[in-house]
C-alpha atoms as a PDB file:
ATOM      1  CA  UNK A   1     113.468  83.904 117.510  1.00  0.00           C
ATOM      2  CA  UNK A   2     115.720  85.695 120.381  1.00  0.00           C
ATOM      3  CA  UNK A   3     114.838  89.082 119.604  1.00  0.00           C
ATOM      4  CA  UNK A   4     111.785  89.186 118.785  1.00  0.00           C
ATOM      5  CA  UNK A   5     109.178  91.166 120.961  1.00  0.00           C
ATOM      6  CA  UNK A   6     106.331  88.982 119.976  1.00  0.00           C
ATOM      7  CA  UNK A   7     107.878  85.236 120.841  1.00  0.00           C
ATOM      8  CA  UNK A   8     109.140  86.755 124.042  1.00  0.00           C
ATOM      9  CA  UNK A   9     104.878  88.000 124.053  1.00  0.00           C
ATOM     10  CA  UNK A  10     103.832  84.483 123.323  1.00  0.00           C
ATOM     11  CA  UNK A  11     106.429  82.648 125.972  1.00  0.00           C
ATOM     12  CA  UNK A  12     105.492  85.704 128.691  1.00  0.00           C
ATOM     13  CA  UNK A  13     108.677  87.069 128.785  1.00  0.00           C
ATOM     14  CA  UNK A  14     107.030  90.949 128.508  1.00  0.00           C
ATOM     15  CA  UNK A  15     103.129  90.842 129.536  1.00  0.00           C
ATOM     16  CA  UNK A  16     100.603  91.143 127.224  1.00  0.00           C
ATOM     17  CA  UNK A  17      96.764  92.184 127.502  1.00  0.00           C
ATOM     18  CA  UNK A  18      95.971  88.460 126.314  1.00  0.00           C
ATOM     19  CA  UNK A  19      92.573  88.474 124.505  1.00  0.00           C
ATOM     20  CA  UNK A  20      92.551  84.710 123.149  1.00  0.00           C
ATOM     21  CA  UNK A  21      95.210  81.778 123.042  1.00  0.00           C
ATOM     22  CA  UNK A  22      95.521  78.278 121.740  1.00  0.00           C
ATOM     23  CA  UNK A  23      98.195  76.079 120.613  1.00  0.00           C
ATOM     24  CA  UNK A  24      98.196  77.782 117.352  1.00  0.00           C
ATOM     25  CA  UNK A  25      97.328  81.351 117.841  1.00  0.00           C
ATOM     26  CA  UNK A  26      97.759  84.332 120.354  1.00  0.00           C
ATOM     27  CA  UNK A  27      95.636  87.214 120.011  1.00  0.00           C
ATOM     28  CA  UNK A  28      96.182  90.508 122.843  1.00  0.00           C
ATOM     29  CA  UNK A  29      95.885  94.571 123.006  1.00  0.00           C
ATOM     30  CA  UNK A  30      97.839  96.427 120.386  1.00  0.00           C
ATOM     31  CA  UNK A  31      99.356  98.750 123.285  1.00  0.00           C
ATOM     32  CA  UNK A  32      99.017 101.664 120.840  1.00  0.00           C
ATOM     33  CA  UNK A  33      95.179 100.901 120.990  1.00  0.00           C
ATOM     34  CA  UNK A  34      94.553 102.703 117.557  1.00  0.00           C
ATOM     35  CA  UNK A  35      91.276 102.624 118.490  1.00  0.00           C
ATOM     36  CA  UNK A  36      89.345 100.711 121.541  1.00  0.00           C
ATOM     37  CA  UNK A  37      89.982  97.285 121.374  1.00  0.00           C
ATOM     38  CA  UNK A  38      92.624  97.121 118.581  1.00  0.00           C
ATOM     39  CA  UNK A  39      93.822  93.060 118.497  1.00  0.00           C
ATOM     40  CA  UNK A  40      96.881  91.688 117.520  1.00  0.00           C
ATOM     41  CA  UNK A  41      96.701  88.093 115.995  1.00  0.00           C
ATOM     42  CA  UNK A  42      99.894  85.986 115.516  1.00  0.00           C
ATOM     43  CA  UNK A  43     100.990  82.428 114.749  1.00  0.00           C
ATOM     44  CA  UNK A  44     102.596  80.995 117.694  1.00  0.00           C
ATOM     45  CA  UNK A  45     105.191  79.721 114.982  1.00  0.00           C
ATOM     46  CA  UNK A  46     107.379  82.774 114.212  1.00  0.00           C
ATOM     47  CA  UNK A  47     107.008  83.617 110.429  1.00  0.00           C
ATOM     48  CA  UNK A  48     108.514  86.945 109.262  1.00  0.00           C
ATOM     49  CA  UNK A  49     105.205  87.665 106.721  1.00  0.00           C
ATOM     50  CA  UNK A  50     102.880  86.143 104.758  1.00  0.00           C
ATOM     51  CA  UNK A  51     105.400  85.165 102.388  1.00  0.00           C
ATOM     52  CA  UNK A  52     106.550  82.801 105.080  1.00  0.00           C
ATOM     53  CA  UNK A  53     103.010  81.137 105.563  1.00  0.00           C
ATOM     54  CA  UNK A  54     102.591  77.671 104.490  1.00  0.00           C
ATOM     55  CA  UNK A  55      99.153  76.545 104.192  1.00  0.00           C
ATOM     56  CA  UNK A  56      98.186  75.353 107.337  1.00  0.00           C
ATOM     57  CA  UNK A  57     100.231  78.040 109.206  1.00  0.00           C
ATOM     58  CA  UNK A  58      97.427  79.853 106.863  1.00  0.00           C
ATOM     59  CA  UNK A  59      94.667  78.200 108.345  1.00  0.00           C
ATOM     60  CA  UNK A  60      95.370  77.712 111.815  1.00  0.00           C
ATOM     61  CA  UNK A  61      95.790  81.904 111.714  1.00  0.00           C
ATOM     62  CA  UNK A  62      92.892  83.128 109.302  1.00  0.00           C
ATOM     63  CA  UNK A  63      89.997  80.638 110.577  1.00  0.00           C
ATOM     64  CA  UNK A  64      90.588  82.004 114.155  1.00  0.00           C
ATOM     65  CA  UNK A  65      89.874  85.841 113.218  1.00  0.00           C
ATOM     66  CA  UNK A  66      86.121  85.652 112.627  1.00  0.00           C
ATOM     67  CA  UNK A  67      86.203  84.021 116.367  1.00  0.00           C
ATOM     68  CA  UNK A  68      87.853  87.668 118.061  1.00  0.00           C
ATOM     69  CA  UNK A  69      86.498  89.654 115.386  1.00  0.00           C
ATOM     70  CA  UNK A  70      83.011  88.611 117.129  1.00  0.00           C
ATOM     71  CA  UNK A  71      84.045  88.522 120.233  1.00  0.00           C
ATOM     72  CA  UNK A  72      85.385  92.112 119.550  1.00  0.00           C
ATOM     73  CA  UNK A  73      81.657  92.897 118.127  1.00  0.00           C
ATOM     74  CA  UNK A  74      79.519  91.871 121.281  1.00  0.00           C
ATOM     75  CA  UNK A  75      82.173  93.452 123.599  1.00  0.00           C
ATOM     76  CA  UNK A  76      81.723  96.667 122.027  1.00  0.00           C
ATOM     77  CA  UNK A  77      78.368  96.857 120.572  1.00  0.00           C
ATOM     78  CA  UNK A  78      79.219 100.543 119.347  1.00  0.00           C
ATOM     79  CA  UNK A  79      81.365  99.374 116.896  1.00  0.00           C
ATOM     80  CA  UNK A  80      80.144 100.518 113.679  1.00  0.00           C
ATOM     81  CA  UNK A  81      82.656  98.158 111.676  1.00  0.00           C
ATOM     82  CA  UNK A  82      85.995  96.314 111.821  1.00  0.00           C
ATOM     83  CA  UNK A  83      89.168  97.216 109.580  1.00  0.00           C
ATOM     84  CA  UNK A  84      91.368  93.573 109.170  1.00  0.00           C
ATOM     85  CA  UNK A  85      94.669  94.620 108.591  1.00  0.00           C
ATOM     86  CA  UNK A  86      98.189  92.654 107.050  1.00  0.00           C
ATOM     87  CA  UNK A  87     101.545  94.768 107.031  1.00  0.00           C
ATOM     88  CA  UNK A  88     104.073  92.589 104.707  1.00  0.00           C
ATOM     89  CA  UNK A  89     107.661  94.029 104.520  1.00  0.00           C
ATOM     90  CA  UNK A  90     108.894  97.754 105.679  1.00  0.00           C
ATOM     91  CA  UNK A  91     107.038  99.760 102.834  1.00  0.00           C
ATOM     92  CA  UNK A  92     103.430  98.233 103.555  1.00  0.00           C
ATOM     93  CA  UNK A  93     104.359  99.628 107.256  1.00  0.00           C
ATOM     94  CA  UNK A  94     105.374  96.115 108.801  1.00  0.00           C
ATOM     95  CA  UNK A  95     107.454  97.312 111.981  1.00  0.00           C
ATOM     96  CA  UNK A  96     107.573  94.304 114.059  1.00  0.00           C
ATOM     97  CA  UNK A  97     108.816  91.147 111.661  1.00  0.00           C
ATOM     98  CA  UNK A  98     106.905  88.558 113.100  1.00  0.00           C
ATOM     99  CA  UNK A  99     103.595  88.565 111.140  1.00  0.00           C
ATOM    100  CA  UNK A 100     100.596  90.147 112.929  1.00  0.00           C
ATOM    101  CA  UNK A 101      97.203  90.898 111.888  1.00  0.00           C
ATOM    102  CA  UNK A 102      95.591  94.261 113.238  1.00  0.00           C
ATOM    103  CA  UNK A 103      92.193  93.656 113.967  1.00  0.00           C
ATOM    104  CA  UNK A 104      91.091  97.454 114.059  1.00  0.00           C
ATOM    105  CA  UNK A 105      87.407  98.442 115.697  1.00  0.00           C
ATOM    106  CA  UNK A 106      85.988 101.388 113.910  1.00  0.00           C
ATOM    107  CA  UNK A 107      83.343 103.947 115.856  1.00  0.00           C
ATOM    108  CA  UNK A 108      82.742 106.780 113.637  1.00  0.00           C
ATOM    109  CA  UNK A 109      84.430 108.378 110.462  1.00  0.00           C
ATOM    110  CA  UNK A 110      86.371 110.119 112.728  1.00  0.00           C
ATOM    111  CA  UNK A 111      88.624 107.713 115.162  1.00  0.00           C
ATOM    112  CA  UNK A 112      91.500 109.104 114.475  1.00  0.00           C
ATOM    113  CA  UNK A 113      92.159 106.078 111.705  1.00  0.00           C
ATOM    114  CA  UNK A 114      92.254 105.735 108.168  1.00  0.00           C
ATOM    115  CA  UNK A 115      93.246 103.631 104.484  1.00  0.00           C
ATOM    116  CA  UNK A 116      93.307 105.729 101.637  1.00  0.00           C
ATOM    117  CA  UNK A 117      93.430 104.008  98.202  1.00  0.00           C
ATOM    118  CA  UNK A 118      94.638 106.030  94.583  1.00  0.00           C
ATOM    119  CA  UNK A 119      92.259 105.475  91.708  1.00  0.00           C
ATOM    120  CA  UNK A 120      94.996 104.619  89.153  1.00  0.00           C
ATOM    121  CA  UNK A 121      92.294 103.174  87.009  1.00  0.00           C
ATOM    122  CA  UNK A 122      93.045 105.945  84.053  1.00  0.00           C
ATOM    123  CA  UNK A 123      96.459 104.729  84.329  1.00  0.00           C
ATOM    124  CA  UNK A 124      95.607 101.765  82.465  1.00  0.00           C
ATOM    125  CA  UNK A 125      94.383  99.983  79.825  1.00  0.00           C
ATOM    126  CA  UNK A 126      92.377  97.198  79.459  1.00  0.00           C
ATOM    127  CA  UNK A 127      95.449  95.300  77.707  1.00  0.00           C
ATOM    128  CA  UNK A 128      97.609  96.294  80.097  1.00  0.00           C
ATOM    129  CA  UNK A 129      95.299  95.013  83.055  1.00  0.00           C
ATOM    130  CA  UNK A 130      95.059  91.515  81.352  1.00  0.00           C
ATOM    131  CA  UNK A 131      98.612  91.779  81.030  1.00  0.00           C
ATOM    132  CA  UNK A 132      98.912  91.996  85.285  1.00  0.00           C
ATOM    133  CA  UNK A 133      96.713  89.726  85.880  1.00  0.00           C
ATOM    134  CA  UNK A 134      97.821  87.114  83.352  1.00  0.00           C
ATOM    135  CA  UNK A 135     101.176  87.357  84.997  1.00  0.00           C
ATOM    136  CA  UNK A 136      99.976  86.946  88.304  1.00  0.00           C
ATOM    137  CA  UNK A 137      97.432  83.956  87.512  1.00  0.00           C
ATOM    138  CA  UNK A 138     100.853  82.108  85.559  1.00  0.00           C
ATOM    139  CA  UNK A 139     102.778  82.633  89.064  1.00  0.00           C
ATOM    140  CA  UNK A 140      99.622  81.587  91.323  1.00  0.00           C
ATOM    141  CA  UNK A 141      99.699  78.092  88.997  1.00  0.00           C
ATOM    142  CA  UNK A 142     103.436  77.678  89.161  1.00  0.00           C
ATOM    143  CA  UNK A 143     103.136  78.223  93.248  1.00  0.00           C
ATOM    144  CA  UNK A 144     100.471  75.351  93.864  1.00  0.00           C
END
């Protein structure tokens, strides 16, 4: 894609801080280094979001991530734990539409980074949660 910041990345048209690289996969710095050693792992193939992904495009991307989340381990042996991170679409906080995966070191409580997730649990019932997930297993068959 022309405009996009991370093909021009992946054909070194704007420098990176590369990290890893294959024929698949590129993985460099978040330059907003969230906290030390924040990764950014993309297809090579430009895919707006997961909805995009095939399932190889699925594979070649997700079996690569324990591979820098390691690497991201013994580089910083501080790290106390590792947020993995997917932003699909403009509400979920996707700002750059080729699909990325944060890869998000975590020192203390206090880095300066954070998830926060509502307990809606009240907000149902149990009918109502079979209903959900009855609706999502009937569209998980009719997508295979």
């Amino acid at each position: 894609m022309e405009d996009c910041i991370f093909c021009k990345i992946i054909n070194q048209e704007i420098p990176s801080y590369k990290v890893y690289e294959d024929e698949k996969v590129y993985a460099f710095l978040d330059i907003t280094q969230v906290t030390k050693g924040h990764t950014l792992v993309i297809p090579k193939k430009h895919v707006s979001d997961i909805f995009e992904y095939d399932e190889q495009l699925a594979t070649d991307l997700f079996t690569r991530i324990p591979k820098i989340a390691r690497a991201l381990e013994t580089a910083f042996p501080e790290m106390e734990g590792l947020n993995i991170v997917n932003n699909n679409k403009e509400v979920a906080y996707q700002t750059v539409f080729h699909s990325h995966v944060h890869l998000i070191p975590r020192y203390s409580k206090k880095d300066d980074f954070s998830l926060h997730f509502g307990k809606h649990m009240e907000d149902y019932t149990q009918e109502q949660m079979q209903a959900i997930a009855d609706q999502i297993q009937k569209q998980v068959k009719s997508n295979e």
